[in-house]
N, C-alpha and C. Protein backbone atom coordinates (compact mmCIF):
# COMPACT_ATOMS: atom_id res chain seq x y z
N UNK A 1 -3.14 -3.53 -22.08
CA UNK A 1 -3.36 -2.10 -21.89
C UNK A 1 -4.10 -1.54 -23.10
N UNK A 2 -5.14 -0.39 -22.94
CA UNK A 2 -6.04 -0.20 -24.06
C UNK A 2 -4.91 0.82 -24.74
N UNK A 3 -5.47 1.22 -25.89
CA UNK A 3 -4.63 1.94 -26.64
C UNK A 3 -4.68 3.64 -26.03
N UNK A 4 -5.94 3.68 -25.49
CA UNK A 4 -6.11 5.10 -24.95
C UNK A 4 -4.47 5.70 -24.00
N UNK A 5 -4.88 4.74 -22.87
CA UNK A 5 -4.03 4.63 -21.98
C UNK A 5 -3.01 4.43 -22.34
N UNK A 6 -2.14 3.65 -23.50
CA UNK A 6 -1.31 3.94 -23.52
C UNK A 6 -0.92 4.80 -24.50
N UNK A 7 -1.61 5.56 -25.01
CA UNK A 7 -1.17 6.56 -25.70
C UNK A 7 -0.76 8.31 -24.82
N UNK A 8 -1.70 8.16 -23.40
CA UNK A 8 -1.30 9.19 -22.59
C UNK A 8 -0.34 8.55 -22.15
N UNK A 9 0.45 7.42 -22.26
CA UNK A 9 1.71 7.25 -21.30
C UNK A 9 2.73 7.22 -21.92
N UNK A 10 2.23 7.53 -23.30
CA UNK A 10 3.43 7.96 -24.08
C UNK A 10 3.51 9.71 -24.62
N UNK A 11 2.80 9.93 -24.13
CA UNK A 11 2.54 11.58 -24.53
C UNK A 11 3.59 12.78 -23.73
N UNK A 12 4.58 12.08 -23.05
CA UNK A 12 5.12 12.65 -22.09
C UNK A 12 4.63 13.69 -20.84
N UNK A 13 3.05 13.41 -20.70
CA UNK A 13 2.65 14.16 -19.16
C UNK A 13 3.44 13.39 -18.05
N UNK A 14 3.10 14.24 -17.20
CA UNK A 14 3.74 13.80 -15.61
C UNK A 14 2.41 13.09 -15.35
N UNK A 15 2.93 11.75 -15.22
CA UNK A 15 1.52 10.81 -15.18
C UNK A 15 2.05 10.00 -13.90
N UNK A 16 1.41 10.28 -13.02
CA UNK A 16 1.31 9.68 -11.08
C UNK A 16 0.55 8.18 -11.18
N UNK A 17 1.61 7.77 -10.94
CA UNK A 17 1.02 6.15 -10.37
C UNK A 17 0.90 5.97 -8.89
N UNK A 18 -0.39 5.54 -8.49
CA UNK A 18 -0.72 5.02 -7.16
C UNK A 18 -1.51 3.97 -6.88
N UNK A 19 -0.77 3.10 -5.84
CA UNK A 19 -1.09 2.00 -5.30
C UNK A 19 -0.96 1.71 -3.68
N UNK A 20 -1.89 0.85 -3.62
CA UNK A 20 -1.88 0.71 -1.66
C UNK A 20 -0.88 -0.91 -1.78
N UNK A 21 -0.74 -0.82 -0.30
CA UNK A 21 -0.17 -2.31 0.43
C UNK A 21 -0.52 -2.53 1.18
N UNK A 22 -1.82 -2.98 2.22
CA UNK A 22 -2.21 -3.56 4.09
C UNK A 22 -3.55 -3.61 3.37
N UNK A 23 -4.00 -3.97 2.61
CA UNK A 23 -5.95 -3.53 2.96
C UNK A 23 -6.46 -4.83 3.78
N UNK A 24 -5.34 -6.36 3.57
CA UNK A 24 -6.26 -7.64 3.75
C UNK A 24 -5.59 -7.74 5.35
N UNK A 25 -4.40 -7.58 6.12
CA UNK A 25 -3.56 -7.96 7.00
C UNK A 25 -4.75 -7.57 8.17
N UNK A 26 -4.47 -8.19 9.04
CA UNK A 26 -5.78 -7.63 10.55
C UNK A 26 -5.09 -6.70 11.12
N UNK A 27 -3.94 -6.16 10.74
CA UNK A 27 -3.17 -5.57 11.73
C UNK A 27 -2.42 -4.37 11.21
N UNK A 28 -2.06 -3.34 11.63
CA UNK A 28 -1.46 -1.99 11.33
C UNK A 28 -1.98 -1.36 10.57
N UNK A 29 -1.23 -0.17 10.05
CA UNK A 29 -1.85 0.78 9.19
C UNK A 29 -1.66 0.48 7.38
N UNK A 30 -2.60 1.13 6.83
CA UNK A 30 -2.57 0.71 5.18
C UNK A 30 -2.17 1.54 4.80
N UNK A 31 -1.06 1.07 4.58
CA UNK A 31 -0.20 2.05 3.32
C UNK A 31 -0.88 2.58 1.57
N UNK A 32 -0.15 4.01 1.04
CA UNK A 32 -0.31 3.94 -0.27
C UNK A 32 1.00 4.45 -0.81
N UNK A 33 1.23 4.42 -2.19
CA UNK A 33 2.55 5.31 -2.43
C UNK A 33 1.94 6.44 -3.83
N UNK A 34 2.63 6.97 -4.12
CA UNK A 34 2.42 7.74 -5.51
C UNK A 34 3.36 8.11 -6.54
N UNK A 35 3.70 8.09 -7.42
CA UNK A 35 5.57 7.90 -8.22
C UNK A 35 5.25 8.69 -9.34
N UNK A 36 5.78 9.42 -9.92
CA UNK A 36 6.00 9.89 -11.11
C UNK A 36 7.39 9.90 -11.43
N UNK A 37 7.74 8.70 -12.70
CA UNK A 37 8.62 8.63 -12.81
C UNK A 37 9.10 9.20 -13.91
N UNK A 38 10.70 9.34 -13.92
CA UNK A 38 11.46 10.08 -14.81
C UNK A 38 11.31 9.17 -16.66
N UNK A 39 10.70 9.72 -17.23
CA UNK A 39 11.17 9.13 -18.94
C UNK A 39 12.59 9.10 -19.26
N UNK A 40 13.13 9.92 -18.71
CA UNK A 40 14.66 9.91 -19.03
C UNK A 40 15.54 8.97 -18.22
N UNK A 41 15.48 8.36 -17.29
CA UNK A 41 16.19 7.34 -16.41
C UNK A 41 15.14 6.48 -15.90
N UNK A 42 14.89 5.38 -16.92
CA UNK A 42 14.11 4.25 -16.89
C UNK A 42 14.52 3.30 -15.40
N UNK A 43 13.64 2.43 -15.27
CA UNK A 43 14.10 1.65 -14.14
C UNK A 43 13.86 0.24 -14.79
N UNK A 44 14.70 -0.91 -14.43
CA UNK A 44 14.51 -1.82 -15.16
C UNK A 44 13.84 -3.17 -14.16
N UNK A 45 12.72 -3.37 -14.47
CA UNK A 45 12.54 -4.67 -13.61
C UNK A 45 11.21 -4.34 -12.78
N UNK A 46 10.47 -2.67 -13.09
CA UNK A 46 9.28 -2.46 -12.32
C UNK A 46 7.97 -3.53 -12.69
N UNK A 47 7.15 -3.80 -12.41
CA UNK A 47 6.17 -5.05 -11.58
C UNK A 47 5.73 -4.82 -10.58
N UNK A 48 3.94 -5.55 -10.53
CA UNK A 48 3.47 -5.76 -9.21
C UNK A 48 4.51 -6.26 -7.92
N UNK A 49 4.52 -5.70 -6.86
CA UNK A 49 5.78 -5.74 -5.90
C UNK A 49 5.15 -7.25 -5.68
N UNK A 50 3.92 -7.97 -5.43
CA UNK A 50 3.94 -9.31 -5.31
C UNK A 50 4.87 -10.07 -5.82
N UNK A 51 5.19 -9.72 -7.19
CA UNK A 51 5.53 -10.82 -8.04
C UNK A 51 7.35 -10.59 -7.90
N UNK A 52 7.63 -9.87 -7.02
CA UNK A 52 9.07 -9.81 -6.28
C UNK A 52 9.72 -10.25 -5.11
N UNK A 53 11.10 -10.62 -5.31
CA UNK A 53 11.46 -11.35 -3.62
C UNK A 53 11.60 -9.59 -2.83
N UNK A 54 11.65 -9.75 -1.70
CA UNK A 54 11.49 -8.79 -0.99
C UNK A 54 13.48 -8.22 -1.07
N UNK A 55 14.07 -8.97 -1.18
CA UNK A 55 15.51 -8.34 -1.60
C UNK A 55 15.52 -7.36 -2.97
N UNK A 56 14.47 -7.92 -4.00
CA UNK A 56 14.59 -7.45 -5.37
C UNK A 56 13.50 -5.90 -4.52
N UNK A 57 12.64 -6.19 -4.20
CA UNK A 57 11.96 -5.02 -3.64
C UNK A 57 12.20 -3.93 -2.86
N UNK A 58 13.51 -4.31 -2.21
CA UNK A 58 14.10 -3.10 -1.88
C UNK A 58 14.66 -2.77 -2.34
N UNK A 59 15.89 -3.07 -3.46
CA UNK A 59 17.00 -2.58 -4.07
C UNK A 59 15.61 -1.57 -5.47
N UNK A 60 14.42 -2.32 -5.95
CA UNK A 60 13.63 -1.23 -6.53
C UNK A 60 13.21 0.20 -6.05
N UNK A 61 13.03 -0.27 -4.38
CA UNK A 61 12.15 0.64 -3.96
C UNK A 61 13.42 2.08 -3.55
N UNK A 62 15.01 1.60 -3.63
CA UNK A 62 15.76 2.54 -3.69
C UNK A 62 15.82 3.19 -4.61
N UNK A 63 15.81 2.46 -6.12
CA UNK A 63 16.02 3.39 -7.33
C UNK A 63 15.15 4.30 -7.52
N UNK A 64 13.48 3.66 -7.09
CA UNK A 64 12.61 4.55 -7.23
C UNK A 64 12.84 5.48 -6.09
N UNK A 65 13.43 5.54 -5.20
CA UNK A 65 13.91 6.61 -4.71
C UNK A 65 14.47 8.03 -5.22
N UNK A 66 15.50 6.84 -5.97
CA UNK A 66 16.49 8.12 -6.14
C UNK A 66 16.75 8.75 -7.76
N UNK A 67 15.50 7.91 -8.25
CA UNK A 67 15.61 8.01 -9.86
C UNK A 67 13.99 8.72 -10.59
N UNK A 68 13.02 8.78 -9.88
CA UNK A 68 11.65 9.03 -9.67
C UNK A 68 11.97 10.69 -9.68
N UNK A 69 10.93 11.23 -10.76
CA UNK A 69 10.62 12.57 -10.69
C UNK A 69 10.40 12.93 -9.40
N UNK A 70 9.02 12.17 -8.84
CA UNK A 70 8.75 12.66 -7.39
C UNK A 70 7.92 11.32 -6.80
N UNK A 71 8.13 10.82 -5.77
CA UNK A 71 7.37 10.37 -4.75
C UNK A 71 7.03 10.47 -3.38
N UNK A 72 6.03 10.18 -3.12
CA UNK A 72 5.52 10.33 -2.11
C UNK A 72 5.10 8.76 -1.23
N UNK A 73 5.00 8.37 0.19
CA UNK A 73 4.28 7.27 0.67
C UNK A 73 3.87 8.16 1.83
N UNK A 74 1.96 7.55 2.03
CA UNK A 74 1.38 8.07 3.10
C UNK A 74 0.74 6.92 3.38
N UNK A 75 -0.25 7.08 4.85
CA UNK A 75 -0.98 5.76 5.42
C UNK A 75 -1.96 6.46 6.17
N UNK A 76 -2.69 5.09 6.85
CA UNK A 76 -4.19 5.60 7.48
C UNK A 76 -3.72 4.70 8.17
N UNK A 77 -4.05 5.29 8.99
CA UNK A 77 -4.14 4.10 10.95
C UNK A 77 -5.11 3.18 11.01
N UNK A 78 -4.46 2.34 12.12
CA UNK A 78 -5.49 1.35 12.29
C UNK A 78 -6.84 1.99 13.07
N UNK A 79 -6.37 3.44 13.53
CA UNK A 79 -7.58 4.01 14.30
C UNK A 79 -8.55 4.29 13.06
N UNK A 80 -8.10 4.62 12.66
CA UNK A 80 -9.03 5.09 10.63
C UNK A 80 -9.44 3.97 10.41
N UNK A 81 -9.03 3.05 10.16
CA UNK A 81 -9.41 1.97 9.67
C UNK A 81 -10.90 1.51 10.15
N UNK A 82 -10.34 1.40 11.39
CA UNK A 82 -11.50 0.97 12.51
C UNK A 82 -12.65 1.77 12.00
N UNK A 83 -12.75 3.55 12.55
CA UNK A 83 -13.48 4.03 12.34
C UNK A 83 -14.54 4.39 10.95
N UNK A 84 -13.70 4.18 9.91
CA UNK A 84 -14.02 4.96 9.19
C UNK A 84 -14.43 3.17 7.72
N UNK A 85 -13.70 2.33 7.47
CA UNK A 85 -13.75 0.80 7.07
C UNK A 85 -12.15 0.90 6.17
N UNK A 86 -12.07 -0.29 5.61
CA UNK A 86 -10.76 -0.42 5.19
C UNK A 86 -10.70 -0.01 4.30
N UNK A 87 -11.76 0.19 2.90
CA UNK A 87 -12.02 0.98 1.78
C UNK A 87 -11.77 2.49 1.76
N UNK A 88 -12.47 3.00 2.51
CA UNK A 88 -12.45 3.96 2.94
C UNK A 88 -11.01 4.49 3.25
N UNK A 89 -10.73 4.01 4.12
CA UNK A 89 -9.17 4.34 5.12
C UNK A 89 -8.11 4.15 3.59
N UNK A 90 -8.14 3.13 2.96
CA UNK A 90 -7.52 3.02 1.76
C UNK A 90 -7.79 4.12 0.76
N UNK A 91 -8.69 4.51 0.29
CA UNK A 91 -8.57 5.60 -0.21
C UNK A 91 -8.42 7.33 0.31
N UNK A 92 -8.34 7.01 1.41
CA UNK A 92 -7.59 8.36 2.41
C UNK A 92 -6.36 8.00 2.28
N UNK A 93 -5.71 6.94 2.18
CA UNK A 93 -4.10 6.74 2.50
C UNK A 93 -3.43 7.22 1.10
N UNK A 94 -4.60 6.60 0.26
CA UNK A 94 -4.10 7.40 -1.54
C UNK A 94 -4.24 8.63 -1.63
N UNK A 95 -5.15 9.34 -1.02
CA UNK A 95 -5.44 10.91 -1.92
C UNK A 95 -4.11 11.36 -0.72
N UNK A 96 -4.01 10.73 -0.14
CA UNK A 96 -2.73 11.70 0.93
C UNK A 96 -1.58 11.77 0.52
N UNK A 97 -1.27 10.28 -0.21
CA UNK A 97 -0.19 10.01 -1.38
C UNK A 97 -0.23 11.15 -2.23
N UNK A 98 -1.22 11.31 -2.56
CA UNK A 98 -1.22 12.42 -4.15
C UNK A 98 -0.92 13.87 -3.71
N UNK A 99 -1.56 13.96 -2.25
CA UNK A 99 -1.28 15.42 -1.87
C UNK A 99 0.10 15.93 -1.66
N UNK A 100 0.69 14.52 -0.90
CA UNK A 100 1.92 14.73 -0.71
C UNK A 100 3.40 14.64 -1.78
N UNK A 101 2.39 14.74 -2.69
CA UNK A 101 4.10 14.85 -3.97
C UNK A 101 4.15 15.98 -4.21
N UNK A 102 5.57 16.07 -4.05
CA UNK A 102 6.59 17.32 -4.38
C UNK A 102 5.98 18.11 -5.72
N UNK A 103 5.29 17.37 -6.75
CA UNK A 103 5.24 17.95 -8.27
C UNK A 103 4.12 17.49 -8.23
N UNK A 104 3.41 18.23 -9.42
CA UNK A 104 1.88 18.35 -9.37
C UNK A 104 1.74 17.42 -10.56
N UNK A 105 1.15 16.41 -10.55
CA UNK A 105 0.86 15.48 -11.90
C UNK A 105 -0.14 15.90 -12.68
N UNK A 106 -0.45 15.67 -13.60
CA UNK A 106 -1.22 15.84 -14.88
C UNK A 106 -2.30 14.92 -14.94
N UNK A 107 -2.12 13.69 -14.76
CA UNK A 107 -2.49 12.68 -14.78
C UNK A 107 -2.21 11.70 -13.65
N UNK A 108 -3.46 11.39 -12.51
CA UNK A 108 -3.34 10.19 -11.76
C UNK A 108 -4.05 9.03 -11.75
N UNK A 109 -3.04 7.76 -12.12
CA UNK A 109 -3.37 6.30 -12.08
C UNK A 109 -3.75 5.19 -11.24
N UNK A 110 -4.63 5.59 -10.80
CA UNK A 110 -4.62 4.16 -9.55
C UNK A 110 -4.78 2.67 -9.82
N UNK A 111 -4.45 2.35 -9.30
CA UNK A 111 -4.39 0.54 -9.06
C UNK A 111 -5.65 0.19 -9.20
N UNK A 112 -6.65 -0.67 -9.57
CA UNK A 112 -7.75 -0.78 -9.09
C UNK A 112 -9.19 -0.66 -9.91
N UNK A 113 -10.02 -0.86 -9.24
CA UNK A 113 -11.37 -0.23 -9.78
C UNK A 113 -11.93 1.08 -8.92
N UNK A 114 -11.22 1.55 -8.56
CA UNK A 114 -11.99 2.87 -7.54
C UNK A 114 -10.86 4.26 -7.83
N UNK A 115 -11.82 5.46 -7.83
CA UNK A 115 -11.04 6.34 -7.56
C UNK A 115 -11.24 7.03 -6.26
N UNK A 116 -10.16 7.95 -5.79
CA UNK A 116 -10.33 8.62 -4.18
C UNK A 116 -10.91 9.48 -4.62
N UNK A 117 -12.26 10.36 -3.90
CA UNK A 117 -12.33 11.66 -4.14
C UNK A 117 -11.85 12.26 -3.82
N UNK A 118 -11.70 13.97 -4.79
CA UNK A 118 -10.77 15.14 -3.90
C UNK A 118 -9.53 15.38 -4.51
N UNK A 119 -9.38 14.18 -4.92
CA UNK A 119 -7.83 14.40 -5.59
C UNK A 119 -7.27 15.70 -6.54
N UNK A 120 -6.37 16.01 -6.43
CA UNK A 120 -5.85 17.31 -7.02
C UNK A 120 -5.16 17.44 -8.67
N UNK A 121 -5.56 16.47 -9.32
CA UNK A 121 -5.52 16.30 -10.88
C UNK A 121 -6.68 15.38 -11.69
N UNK A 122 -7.17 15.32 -12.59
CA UNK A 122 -7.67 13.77 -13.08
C UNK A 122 -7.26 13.15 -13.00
N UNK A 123 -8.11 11.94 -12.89
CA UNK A 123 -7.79 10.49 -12.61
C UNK A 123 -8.52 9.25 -13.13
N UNK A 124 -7.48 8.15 -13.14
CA UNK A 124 -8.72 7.42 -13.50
C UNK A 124 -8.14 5.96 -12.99
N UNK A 125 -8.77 5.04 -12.74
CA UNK A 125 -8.87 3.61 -12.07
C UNK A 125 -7.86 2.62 -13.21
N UNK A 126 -6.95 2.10 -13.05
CA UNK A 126 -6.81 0.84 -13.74
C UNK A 126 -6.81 -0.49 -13.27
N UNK A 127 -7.71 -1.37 -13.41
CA UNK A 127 -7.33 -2.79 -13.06
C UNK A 127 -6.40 -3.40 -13.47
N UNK A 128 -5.38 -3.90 -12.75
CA UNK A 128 -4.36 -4.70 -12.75
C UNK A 128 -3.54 -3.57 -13.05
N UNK A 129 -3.63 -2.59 -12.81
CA UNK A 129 -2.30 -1.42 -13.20
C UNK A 129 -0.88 -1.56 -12.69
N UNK A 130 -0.82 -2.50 -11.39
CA UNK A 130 0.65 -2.35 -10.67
C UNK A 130 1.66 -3.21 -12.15
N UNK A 131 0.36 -4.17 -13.26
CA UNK A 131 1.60 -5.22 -13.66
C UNK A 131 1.36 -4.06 -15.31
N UNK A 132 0.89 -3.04 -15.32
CA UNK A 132 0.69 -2.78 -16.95
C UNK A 132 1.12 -1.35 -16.60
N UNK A 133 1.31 -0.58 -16.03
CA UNK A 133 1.85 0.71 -15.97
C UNK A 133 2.70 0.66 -14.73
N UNK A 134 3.92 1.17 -15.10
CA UNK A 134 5.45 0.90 -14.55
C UNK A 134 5.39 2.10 -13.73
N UNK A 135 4.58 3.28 -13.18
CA UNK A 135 4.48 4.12 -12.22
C UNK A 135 3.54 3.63 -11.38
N UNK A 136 2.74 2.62 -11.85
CA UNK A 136 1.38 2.15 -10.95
C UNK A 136 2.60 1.14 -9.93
N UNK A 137 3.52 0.12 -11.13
CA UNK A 137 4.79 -0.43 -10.27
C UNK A 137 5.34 -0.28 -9.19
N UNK A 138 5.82 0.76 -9.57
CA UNK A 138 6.93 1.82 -8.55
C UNK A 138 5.92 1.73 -7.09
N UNK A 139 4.93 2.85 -7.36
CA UNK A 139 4.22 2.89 -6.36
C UNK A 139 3.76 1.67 -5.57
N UNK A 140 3.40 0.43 -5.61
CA UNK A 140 3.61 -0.46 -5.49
C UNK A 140 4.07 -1.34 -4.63
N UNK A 141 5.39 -0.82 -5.38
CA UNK A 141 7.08 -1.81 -4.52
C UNK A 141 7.37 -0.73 -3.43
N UNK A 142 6.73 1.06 -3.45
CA UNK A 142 7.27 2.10 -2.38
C UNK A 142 6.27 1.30 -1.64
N UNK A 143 4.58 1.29 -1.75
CA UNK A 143 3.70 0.86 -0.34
C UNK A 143 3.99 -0.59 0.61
N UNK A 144 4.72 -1.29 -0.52
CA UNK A 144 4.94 -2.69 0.07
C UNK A 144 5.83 -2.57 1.00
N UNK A 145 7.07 -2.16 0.26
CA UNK A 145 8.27 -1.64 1.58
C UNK A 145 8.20 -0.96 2.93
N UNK A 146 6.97 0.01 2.06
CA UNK A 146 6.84 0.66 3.43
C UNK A 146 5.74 0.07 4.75
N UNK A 147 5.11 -0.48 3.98
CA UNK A 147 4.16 -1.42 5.18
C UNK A 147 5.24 -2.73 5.65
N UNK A 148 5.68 -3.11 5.06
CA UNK A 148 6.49 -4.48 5.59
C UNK A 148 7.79 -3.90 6.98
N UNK A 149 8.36 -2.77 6.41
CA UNK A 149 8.85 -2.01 7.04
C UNK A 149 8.40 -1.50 8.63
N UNK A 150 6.77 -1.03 8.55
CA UNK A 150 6.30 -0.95 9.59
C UNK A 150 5.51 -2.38 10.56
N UNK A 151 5.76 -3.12 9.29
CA UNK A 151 5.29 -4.85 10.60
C UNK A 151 6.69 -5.04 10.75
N UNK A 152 7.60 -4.72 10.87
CA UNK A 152 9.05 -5.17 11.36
C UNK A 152 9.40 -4.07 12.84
N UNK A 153 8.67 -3.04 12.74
CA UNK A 153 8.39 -2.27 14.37
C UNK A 153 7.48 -2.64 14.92
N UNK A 154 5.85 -3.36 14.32
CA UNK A 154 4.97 -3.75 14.95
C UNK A 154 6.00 -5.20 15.69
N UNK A 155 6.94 -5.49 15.36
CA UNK A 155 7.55 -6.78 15.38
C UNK A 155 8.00 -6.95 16.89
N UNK A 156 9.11 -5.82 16.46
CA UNK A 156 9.87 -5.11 17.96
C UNK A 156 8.77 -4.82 19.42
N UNK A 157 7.92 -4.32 18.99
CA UNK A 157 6.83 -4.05 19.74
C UNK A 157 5.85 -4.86 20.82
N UNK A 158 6.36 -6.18 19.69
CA UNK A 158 4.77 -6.58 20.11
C UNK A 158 5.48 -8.38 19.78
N UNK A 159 6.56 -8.61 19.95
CA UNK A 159 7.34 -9.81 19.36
C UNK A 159 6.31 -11.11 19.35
N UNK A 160 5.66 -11.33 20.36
CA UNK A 160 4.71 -12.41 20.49
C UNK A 160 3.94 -12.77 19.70
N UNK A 161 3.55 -11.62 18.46
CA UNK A 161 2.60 -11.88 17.55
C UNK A 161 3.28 -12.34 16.22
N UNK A 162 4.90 -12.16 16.09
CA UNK A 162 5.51 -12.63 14.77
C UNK A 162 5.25 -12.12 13.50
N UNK A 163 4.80 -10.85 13.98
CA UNK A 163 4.39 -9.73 12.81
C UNK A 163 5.56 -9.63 11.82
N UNK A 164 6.98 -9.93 12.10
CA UNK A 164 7.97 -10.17 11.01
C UNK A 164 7.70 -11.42 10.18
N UNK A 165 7.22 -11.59 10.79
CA UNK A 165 7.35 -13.24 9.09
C UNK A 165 5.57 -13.16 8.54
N UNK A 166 4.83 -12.75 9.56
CA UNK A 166 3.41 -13.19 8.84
C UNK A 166 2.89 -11.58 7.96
N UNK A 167 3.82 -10.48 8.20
CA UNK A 167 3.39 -9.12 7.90
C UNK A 167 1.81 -8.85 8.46
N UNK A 168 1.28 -9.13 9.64
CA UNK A 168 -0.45 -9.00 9.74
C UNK A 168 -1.52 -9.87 9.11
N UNK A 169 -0.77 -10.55 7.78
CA UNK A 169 -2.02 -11.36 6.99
C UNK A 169 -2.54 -12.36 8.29
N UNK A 170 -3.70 -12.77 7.84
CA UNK A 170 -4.33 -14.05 8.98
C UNK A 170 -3.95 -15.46 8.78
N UNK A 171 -2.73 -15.65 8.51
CA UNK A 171 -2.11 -16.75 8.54
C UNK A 171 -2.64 -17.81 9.67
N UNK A 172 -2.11 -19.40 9.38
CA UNK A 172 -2.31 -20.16 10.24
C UNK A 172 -1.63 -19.62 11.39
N UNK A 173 -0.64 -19.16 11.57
CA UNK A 173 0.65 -18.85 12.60
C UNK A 173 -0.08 -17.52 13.51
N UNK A 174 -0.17 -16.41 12.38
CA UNK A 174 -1.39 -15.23 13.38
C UNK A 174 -1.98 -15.65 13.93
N UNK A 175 -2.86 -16.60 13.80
CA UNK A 175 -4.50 -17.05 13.75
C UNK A 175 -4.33 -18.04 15.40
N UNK A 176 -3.27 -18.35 15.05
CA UNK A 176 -2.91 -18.88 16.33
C UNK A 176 -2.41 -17.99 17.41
N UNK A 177 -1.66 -17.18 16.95
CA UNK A 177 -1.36 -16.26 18.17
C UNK A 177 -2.37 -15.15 18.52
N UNK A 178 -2.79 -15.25 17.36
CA UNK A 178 -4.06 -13.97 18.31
C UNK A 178 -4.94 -14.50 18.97
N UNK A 179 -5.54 -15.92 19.01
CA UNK A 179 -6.37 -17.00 19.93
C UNK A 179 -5.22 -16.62 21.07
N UNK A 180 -4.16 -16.92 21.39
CA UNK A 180 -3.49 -17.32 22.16
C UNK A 180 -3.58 -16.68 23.39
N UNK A 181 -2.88 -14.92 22.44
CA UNK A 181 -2.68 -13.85 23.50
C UNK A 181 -3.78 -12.67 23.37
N UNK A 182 -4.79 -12.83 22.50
CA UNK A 182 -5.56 -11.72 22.72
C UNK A 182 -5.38 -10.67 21.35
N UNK A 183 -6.42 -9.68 21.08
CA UNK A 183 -5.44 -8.66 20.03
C UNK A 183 -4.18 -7.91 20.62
N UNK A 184 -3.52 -7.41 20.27
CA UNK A 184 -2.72 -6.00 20.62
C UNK A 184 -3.36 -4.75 20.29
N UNK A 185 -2.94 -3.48 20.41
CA UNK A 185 -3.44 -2.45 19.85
C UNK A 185 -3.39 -2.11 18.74
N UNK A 186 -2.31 -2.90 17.84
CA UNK A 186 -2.00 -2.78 16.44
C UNK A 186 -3.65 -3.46 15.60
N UNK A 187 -3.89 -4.45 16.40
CA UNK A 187 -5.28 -5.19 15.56
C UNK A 187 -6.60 -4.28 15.42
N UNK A 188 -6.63 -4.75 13.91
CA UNK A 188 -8.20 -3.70 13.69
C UNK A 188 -9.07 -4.59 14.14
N UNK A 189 -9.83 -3.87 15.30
CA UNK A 189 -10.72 -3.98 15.69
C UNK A 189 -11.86 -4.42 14.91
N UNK A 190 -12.22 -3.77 13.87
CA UNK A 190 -13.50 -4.07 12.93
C UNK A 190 -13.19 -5.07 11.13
N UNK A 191 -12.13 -5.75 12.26
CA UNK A 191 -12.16 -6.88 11.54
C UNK A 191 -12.90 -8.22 12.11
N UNK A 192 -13.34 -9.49 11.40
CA UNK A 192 -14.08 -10.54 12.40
C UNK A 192 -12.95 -11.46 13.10
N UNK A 193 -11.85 -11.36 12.37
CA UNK A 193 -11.05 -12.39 13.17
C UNK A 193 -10.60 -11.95 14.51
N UNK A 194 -10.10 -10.89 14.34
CA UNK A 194 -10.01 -9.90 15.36
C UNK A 194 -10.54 -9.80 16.77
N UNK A 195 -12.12 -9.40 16.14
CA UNK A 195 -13.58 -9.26 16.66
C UNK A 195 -13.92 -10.31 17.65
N UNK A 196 -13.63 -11.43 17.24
CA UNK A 196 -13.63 -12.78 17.89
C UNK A 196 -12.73 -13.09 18.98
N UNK A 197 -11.41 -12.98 18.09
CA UNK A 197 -10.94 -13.17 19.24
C UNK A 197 -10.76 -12.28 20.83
N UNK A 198 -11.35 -10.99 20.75
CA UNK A 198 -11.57 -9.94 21.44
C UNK A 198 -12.73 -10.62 22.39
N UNK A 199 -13.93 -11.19 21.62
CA UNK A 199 -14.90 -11.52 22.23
C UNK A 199 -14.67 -13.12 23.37
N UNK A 200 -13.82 -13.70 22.63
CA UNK A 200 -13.03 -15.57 23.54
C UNK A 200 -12.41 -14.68 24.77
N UNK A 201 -11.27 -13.57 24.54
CA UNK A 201 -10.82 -13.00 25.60
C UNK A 201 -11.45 -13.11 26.97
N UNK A 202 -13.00 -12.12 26.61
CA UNK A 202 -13.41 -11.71 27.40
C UNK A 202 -14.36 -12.08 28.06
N UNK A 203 -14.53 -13.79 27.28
CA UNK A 203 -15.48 -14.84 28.05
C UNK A 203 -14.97 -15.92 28.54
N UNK A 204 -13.56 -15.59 28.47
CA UNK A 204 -12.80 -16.61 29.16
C UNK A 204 -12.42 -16.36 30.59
């Protein structure tokens, strides 16, 4: 972490961490979250939500619940997605994050090399931020939960595709079932795996 940066994260502003979860999966909507967390009731164990078992990721994504100045989680549809590209739709799912917190931050952090336009404070991009700023964290372990969360109804929905164990990524196991049975409505369309198999469908 440069010294800049961390010298505003020690300055005590209300400094908003945000991060997405779905951009690579062929399937559902892309999550983002946004966290401003409390200096006074630390959380112990925040990290890129990758580098967590999904048990440790929820018992985080509670504290940051209930211990977080303010958060927010928002998303973009797979209809967005489609229409609009996954970049795109990803940074609509963030500035919606930011709109939607309770408290107005001072300072917002994103994950990344990109910022959303529009946003309602300064901002600025960090690469690798989910593992070097512990609000970029939070936010993080909220988008992961909450997308994994929603491939466990895409699950219920749509059981044939095994959206509970593969979460949407294009696994060998997807890759096979979407040859199999076709997309669902959950699949982005303006993806190629997708795309393809849409196109075998309909020449079969």
């Amino acid at each position: 972490m440069n010294a800049d940066l961390s010298q505003l994260l020690q300055s005590g502003s209300w400094v908003a961490g945000v991060d997405e979860a779905g951009r690579g999966p062929l399937a559902g909507p892309v999550f983002a979250a946004a966290v401003i967390l409390d200096p006074n009731r630390p959380i112990d164990g925040l990290t890129d939500s990758k580098k967590l078992t999904p048990k440790k990721r929820d018992r985080l994504a509670e504290l940051i619940r209930e211990q977080a100045l303010a958060w927010s989680i928002s998303s973009a549809s797979r209809e967005e997605i489609d229409e609009i590209n996954i970049l795109q739709a990803t940074m609509l799912a963030m500035r919606r994050a930011c709109e939607a917190l309770p408290a107005q931050p001072e300072l917002i952090l994103i994950d990344g090399n990109r910022v959303p336009e529009g946003l309602n404070a300064p901002a600025r991009a960090v690469i690798k931020g989910d593992s070097q700023v512990q609000a970029i964290s939070a936010a993080s372990i909220l988008a992961k939960t909450a997308r994994d969360a929603a491939c466990l109804q895409m699950h219920e929905r749509y059981p044939q595709y095994a959206f509970d164990q593969h979460k949407g990524y294009g696994t060998a196991l997807h890759s096979e079932l979407l040859r199999e049975h076709g997309p669902c409505p959950e699949h982005r369309r303006s993806f190629a795996p997708v795309q393809r198999a849409l196109n075998d469908k309909a020449s079969s």
